[in-house]
PDB file of N, CA and C in Angstrom:
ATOM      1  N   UNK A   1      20.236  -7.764 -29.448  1.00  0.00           N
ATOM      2  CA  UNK A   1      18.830  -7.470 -29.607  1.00  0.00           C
ATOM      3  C   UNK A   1      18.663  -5.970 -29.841  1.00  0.00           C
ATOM      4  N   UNK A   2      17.683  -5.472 -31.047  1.00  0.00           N
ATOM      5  CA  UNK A   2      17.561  -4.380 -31.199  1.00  0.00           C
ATOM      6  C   UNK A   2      16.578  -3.580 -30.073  1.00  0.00           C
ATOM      7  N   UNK A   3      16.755  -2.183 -30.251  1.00  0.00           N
ATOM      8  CA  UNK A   3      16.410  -1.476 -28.782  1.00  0.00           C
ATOM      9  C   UNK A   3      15.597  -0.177 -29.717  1.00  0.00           C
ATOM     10  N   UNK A   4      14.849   0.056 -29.136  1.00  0.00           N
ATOM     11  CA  UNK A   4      13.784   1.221 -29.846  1.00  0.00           C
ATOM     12  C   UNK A   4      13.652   2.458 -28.958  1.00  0.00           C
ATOM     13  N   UNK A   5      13.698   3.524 -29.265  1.00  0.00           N
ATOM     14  CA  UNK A   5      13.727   4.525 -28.778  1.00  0.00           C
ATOM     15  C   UNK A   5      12.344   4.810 -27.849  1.00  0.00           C
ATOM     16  N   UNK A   6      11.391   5.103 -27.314  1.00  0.00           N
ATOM     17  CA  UNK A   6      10.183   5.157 -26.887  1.00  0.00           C
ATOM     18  C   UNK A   6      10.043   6.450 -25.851  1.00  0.00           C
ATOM     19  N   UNK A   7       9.062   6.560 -25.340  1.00  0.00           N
ATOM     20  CA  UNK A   7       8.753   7.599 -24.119  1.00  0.00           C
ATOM     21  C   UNK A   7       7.787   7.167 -23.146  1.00  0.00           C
ATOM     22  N   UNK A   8       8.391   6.935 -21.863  1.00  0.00           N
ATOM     23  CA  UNK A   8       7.336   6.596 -20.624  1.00  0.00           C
ATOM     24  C   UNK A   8       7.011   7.417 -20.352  1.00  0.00           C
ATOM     25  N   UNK A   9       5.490   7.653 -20.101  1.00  0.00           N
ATOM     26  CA  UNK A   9       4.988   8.885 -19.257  1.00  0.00           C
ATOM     27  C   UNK A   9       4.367   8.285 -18.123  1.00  0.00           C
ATOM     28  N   UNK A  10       4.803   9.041 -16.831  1.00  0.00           N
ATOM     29  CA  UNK A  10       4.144   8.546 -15.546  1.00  0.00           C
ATOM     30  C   UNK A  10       2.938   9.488 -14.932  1.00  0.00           C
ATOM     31  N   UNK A  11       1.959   9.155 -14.809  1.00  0.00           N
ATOM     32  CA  UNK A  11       1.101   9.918 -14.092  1.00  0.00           C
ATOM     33  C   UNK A  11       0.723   9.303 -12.763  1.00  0.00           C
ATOM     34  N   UNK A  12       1.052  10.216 -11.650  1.00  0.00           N
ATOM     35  CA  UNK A  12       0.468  10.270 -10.736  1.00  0.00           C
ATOM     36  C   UNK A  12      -0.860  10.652 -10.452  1.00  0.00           C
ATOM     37  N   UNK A  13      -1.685  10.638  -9.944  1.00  0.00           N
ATOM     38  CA  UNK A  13      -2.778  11.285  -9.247  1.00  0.00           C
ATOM     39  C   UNK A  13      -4.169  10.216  -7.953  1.00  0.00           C
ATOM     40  N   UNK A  14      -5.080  10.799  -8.237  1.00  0.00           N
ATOM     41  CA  UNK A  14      -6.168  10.494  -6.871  1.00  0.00           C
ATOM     42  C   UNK A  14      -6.658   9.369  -7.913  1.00  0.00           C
ATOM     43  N   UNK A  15      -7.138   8.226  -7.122  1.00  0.00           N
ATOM     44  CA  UNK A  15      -7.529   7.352  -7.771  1.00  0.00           C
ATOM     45  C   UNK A  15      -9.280   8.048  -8.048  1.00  0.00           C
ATOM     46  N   UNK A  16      -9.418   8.514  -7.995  1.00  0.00           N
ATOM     47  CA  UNK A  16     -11.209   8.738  -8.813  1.00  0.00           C
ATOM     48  C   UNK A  16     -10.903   8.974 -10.222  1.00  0.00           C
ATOM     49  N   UNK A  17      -9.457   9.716 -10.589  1.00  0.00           N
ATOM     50  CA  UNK A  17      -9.248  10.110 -12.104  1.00  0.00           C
ATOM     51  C   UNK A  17      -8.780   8.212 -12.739  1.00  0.00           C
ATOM     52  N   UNK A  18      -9.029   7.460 -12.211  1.00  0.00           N
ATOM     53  CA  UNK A  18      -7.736   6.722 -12.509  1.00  0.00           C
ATOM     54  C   UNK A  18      -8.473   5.717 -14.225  1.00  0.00           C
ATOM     55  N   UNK A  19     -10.065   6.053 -14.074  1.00  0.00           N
ATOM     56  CA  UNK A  19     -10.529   5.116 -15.014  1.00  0.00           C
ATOM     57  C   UNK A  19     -10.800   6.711 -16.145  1.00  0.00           C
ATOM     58  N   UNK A  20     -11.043   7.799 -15.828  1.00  0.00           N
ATOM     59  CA  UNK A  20     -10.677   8.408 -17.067  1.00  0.00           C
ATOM     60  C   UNK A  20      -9.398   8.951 -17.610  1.00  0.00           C
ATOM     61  N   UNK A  21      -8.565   8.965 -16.891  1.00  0.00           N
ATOM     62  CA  UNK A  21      -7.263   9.047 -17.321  1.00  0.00           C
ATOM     63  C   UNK A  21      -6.976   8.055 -18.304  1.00  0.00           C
ATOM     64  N   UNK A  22      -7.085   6.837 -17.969  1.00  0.00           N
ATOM     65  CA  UNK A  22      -6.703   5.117 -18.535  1.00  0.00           C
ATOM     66  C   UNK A  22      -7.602   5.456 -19.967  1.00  0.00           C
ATOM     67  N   UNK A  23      -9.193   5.859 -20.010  1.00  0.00           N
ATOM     68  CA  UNK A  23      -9.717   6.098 -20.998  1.00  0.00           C
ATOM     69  C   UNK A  23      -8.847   7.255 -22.181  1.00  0.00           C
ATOM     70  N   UNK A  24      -8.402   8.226 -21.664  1.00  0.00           N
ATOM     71  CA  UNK A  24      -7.969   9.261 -22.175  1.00  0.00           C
ATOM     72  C   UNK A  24      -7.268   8.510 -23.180  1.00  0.00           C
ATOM     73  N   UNK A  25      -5.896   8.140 -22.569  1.00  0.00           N
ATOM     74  CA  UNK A  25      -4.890   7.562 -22.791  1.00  0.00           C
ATOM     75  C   UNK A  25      -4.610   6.388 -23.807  1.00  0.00           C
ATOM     76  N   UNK A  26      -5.495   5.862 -23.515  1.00  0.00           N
ATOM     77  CA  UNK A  26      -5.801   4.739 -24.659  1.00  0.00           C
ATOM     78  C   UNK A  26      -6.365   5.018 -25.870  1.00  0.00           C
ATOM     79  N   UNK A  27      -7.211   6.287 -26.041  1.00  0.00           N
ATOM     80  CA  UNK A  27      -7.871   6.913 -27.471  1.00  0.00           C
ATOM     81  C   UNK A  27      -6.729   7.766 -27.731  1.00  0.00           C
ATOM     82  N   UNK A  28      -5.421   8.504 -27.001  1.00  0.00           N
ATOM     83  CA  UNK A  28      -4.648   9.219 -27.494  1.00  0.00           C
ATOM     84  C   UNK A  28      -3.668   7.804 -28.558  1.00  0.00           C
ATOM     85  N   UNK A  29      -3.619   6.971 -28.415  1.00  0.00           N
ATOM     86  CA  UNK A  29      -2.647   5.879 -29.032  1.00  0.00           C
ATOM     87  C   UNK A  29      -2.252   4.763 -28.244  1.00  0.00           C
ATOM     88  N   UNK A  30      -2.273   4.958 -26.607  1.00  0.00           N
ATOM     89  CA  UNK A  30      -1.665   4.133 -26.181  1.00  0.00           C
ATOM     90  C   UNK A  30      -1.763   2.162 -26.039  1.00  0.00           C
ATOM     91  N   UNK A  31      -0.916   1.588 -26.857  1.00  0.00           N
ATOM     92  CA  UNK A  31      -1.264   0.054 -26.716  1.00  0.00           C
ATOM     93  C   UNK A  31      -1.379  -0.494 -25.404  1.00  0.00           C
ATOM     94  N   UNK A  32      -0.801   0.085 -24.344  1.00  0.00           N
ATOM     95  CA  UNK A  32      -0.893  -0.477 -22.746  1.00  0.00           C
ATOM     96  C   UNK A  32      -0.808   0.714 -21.750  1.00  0.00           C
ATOM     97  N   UNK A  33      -0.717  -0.018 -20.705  1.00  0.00           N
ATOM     98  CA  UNK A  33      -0.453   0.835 -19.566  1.00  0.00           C
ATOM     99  C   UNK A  33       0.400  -0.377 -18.071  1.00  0.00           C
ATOM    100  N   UNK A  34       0.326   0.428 -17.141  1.00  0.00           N
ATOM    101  CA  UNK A  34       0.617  -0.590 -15.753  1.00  0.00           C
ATOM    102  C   UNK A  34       0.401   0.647 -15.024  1.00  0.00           C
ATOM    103  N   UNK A  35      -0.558  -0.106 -13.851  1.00  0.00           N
ATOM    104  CA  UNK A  35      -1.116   0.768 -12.962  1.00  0.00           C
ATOM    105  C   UNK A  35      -0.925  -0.067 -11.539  1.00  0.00           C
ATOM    106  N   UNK A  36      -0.619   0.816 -10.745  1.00  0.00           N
ATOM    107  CA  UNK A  36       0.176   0.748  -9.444  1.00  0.00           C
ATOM    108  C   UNK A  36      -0.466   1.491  -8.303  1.00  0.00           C
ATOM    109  N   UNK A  37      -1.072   1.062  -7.062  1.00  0.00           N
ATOM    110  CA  UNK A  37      -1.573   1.868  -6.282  1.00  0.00           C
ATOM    111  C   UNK A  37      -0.089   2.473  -5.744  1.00  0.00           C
ATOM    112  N   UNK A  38      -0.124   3.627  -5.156  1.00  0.00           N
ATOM    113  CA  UNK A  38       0.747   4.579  -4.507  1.00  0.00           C
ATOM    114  C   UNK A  38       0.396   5.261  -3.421  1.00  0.00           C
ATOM    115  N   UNK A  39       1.537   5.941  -2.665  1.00  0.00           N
ATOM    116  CA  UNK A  39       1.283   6.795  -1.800  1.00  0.00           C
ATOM    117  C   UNK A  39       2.723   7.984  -1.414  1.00  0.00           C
ATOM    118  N   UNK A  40       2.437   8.850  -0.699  1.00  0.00           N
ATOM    119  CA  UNK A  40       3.596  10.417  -1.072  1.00  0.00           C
ATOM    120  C   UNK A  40       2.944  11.221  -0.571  1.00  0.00           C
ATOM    121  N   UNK A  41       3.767  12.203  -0.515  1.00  0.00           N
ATOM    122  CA  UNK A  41       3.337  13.745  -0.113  1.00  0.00           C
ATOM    123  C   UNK A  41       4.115  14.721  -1.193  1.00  0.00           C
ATOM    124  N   UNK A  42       3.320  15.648  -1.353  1.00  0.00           N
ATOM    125  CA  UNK A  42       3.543  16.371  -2.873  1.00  0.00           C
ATOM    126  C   UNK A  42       3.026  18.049  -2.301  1.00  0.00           C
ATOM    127  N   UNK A  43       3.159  18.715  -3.102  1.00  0.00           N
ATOM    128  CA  UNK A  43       3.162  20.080  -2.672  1.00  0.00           C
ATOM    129  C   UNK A  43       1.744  20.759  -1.957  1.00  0.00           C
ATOM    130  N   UNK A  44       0.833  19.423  -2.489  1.00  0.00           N
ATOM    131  CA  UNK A  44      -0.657  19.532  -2.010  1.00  0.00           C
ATOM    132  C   UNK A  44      -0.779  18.540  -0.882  1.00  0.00           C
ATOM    133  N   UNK A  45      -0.006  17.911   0.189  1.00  0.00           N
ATOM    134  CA  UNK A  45       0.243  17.526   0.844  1.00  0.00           C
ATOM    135  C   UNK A  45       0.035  16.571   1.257  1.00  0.00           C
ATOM    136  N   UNK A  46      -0.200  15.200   2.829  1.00  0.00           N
ATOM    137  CA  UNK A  46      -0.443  14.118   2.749  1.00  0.00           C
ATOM    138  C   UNK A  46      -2.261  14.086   2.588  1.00  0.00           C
ATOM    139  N   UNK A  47      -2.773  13.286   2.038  1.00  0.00           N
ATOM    140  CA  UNK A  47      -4.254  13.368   1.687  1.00  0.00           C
ATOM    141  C   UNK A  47      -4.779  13.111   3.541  1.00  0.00           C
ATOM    142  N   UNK A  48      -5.721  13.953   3.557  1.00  0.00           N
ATOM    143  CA  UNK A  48      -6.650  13.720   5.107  1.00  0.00           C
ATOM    144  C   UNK A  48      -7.144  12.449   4.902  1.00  0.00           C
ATOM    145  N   UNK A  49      -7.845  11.678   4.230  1.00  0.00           N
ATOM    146  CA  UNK A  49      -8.706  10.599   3.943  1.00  0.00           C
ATOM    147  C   UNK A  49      -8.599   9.507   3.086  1.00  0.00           C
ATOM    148  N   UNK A  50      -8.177   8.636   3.710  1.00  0.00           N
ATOM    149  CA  UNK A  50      -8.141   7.438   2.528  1.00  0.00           C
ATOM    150  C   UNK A  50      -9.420   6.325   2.203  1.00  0.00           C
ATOM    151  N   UNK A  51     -10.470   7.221   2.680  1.00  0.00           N
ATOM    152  CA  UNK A  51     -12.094   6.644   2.133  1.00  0.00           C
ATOM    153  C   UNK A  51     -11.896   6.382   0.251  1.00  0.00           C
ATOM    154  N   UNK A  52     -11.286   7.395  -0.387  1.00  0.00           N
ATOM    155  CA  UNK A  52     -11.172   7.160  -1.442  1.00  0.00           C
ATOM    156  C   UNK A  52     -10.309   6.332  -2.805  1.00  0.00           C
ATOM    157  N   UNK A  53      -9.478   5.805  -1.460  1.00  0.00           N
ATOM    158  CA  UNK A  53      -8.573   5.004  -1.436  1.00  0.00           C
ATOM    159  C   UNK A  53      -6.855   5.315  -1.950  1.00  0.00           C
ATOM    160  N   UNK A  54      -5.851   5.060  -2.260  1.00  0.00           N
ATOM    161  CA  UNK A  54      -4.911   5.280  -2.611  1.00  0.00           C
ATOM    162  C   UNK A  54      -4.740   5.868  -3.611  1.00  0.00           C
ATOM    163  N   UNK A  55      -3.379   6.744  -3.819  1.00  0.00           N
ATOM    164  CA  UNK A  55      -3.071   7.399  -4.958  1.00  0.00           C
ATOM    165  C   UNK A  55      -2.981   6.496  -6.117  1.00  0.00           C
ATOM    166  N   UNK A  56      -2.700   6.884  -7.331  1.00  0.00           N
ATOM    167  CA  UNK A  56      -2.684   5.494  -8.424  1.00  0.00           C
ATOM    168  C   UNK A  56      -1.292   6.079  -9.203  1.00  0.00           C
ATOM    169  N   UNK A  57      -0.558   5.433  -9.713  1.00  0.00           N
ATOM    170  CA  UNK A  57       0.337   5.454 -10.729  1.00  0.00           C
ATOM    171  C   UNK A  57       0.320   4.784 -11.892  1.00  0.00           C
ATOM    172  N   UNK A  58       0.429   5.825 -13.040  1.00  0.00           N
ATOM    173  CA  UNK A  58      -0.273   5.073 -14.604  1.00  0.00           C
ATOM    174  C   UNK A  58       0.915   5.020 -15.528  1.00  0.00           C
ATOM    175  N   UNK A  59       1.498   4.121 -15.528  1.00  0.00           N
ATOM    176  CA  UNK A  59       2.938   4.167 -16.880  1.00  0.00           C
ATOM    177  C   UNK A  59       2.550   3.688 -18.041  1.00  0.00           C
ATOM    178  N   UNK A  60       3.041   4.272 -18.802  1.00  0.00           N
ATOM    179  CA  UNK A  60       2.403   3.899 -20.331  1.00  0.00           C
ATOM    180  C   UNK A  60       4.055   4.519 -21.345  1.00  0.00           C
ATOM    181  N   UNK A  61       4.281   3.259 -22.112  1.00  0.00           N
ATOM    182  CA  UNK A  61       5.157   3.766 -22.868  1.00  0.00           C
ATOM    183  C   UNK A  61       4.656   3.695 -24.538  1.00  0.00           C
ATOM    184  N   UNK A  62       5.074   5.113 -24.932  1.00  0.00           N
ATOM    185  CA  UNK A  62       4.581   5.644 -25.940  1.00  0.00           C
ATOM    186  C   UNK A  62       5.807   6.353 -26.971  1.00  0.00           C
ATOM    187  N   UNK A  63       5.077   6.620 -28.287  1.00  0.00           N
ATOM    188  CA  UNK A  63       5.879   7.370 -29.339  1.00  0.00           C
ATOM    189  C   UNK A  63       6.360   8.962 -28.285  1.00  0.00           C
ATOM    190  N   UNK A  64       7.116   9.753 -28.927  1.00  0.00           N
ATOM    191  CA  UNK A  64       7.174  10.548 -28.184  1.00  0.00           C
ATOM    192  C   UNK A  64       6.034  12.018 -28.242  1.00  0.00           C
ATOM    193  N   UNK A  65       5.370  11.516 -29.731  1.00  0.00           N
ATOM    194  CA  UNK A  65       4.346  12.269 -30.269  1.00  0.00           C
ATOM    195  C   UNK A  65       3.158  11.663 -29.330  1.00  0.00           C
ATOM    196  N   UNK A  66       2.678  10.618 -29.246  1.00  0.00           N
ATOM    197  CA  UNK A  66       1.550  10.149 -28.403  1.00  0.00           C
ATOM    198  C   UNK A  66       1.580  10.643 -26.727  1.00  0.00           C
ATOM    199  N   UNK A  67       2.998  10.638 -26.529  1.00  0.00           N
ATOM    200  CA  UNK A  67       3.391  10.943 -24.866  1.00  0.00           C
ATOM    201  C   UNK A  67       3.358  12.386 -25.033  1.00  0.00           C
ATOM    202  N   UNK A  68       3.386  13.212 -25.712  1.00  0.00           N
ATOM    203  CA  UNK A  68       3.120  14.761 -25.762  1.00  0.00           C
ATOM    204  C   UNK A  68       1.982  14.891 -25.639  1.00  0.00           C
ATOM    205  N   UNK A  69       1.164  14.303 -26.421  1.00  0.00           N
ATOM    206  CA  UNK A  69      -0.499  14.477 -26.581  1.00  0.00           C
ATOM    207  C   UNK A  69      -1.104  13.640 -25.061  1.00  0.00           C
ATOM    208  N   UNK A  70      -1.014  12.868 -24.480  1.00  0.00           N
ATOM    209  CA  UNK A  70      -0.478  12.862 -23.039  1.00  0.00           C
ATOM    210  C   UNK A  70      -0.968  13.622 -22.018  1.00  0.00           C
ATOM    211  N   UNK A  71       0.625  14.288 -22.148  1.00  0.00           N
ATOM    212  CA  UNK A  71       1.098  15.306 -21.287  1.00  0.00           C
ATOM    213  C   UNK A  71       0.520  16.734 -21.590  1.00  0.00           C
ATOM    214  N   UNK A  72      -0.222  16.726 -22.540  1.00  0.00           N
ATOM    215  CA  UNK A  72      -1.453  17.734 -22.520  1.00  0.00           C
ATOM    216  C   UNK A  72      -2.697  17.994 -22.303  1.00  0.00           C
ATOM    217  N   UNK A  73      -2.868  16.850 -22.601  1.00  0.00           N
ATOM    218  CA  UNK A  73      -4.302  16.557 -22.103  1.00  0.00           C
ATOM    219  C   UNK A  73      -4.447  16.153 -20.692  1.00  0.00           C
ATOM    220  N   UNK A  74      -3.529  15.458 -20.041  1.00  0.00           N
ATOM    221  CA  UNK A  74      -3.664  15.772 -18.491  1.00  0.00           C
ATOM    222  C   UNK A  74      -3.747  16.614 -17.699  1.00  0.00           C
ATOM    223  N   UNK A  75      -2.459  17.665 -18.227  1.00  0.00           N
ATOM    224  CA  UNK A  75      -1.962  18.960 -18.021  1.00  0.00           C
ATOM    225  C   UNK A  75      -3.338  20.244 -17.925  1.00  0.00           C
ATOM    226  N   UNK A  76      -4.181  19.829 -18.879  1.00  0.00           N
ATOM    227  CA  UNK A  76      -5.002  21.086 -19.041  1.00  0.00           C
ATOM    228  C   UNK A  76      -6.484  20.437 -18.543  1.00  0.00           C
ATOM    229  N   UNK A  77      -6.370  19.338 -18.593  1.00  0.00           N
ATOM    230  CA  UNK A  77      -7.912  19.075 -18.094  1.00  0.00           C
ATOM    231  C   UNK A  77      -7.630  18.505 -16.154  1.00  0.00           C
ATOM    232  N   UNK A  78      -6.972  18.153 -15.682  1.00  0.00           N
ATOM    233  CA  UNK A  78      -6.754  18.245 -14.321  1.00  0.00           C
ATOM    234  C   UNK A  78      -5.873  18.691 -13.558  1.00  0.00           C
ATOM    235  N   UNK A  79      -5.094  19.575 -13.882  1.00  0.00           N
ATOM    236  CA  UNK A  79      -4.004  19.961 -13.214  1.00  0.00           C
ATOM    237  C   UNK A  79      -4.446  21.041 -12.387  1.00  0.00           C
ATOM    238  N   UNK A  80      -5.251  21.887 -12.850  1.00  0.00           N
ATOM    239  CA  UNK A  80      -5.690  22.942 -11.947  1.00  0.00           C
ATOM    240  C   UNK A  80      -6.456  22.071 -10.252  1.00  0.00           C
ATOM    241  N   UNK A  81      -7.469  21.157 -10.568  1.00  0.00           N
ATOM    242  CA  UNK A  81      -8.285  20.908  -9.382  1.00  0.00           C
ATOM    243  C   UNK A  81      -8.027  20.000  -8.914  1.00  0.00           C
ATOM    244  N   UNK A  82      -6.811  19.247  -9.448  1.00  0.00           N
ATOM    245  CA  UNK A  82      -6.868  17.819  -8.502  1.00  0.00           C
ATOM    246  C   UNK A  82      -5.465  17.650  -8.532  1.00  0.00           C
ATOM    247  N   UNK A  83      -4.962  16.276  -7.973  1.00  0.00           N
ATOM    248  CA  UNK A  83      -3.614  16.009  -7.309  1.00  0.00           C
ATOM    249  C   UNK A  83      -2.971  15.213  -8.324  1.00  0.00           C
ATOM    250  N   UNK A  84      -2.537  15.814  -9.226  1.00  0.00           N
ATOM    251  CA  UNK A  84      -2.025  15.381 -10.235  1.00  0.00           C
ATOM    252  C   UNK A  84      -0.220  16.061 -10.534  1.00  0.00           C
ATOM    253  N   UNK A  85       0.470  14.784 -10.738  1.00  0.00           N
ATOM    254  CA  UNK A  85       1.805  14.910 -11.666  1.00  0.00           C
ATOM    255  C   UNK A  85       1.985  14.256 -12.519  1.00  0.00           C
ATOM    256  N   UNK A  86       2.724  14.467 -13.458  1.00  0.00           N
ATOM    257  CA  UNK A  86       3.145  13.970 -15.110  1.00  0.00           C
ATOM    258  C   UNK A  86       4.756  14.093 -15.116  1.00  0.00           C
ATOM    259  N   UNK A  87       5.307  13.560 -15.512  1.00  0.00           N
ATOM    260  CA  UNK A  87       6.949  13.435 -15.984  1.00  0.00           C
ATOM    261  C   UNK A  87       7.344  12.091 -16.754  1.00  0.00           C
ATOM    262  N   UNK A  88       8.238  12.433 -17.327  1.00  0.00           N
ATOM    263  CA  UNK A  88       8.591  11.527 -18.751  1.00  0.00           C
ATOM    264  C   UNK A  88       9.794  11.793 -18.991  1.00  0.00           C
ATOM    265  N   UNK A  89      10.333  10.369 -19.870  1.00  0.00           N
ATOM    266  CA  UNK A  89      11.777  10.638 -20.335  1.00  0.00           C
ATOM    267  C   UNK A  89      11.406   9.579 -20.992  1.00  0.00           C
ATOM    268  N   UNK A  90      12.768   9.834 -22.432  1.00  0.00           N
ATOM    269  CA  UNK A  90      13.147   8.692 -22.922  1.00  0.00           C
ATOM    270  C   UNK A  90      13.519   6.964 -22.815  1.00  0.00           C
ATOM    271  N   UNK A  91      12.912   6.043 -22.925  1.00  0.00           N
ATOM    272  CA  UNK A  91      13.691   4.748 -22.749  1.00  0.00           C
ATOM    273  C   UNK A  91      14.001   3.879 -24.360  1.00  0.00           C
ATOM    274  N   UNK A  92      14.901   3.229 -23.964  1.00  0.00           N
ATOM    275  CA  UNK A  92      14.762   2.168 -24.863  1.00  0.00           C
ATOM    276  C   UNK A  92      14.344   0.420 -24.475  1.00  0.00           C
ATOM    277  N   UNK A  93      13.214   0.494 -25.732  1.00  0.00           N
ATOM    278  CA  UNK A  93      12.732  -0.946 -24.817  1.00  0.00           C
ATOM    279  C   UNK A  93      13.264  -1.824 -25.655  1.00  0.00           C
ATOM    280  N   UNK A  94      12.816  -3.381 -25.837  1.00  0.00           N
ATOM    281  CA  UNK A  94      12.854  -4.299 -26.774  1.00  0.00           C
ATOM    282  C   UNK A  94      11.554  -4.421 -27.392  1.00  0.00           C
ATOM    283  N   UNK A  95      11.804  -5.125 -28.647  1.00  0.00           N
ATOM    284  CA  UNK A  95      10.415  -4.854 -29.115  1.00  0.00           C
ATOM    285  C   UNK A  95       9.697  -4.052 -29.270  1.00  0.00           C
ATOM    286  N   UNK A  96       9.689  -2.489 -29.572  1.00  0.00           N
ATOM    287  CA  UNK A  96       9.722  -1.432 -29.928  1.00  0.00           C
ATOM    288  C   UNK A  96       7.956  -1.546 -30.633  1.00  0.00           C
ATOM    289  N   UNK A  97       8.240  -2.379 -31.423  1.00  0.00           N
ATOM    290  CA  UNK A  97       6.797  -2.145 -32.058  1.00  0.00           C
ATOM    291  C   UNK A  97       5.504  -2.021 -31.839  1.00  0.00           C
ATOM    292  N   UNK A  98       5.541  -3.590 -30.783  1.00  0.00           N
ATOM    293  CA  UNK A  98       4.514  -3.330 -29.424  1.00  0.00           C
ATOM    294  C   UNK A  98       4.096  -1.964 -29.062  1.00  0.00           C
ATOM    295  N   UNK A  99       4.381  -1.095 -29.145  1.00  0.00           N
ATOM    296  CA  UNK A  99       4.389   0.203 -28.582  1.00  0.00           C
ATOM    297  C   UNK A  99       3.603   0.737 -29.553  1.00  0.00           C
ATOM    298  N   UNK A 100       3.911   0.776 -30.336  1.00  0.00           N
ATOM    299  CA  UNK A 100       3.465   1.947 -31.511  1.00  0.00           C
ATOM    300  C   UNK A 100       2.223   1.686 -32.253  1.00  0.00           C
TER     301      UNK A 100
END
C-alpha cells in the first residue's frame, strides 16, 4: 500500500480557544481534525480552575504548506496570552489524498 508524505500538527491549549482554533484551521485547508480533552503542566503551570473545563488537543494532518500556515497563525494570534503549544513532524499516512 502506497504511503504519502503529510504533516501532523498538534495543538495544545485552554479549551475556550478550542472552537476558534478548529475554525482557523479548517479555512487554512484543513480536511479534518481529532480533538481530545487533555490535561499537563507546562511552563505556565497546573491550571487553578477547572470551571472552564479541560485542556483540549487538536491533531490535524496536513500538506506541509497548510501545517506552516498553521503554525503561524496560532503562533502569532495566541501565543502571547494564553496556554498554548504547537509541534509537528512528518508522517506517512495511507490514503494521502484525503488530506489534501
Amino acid at each position: 500500500m502506497a504511503l504519502t508524505e503529510l504533516f501532523l500538527v498538534t495543538i495544545i491549549t485552554e479549551r475556550i480557544l478550542r472552537d476558534d482554533i478548529i475554525k482557523q484551521i479548517k479555512e487554512l485547508g484543513a480536511t479534518g481534525y481529532t480533538l481530545s480533552d487533555t490535561t499537563g503542566e507546562g511552563s505556565r503551570g497546573v491550571r487553578a480552575s477547572d470551571w472552564e473545563g479541560k485542556n483540549v488537543k487538536i491533531e490535524v494532518v496536513v500538506s506541509k504548506e497548510v501545517g506552516d500556515k498553521i503554525i503561524d497563525v496560532v503562533a502569532n494570534t495566541y501565543f502571547e496570552n494564553y496556554s498554548v503549544i504547537t509541534y509537528a513532524f512528518p508522517v506517512n499516512v495511507v490514503r494521502g489524498d484525503k488530506y489534501i
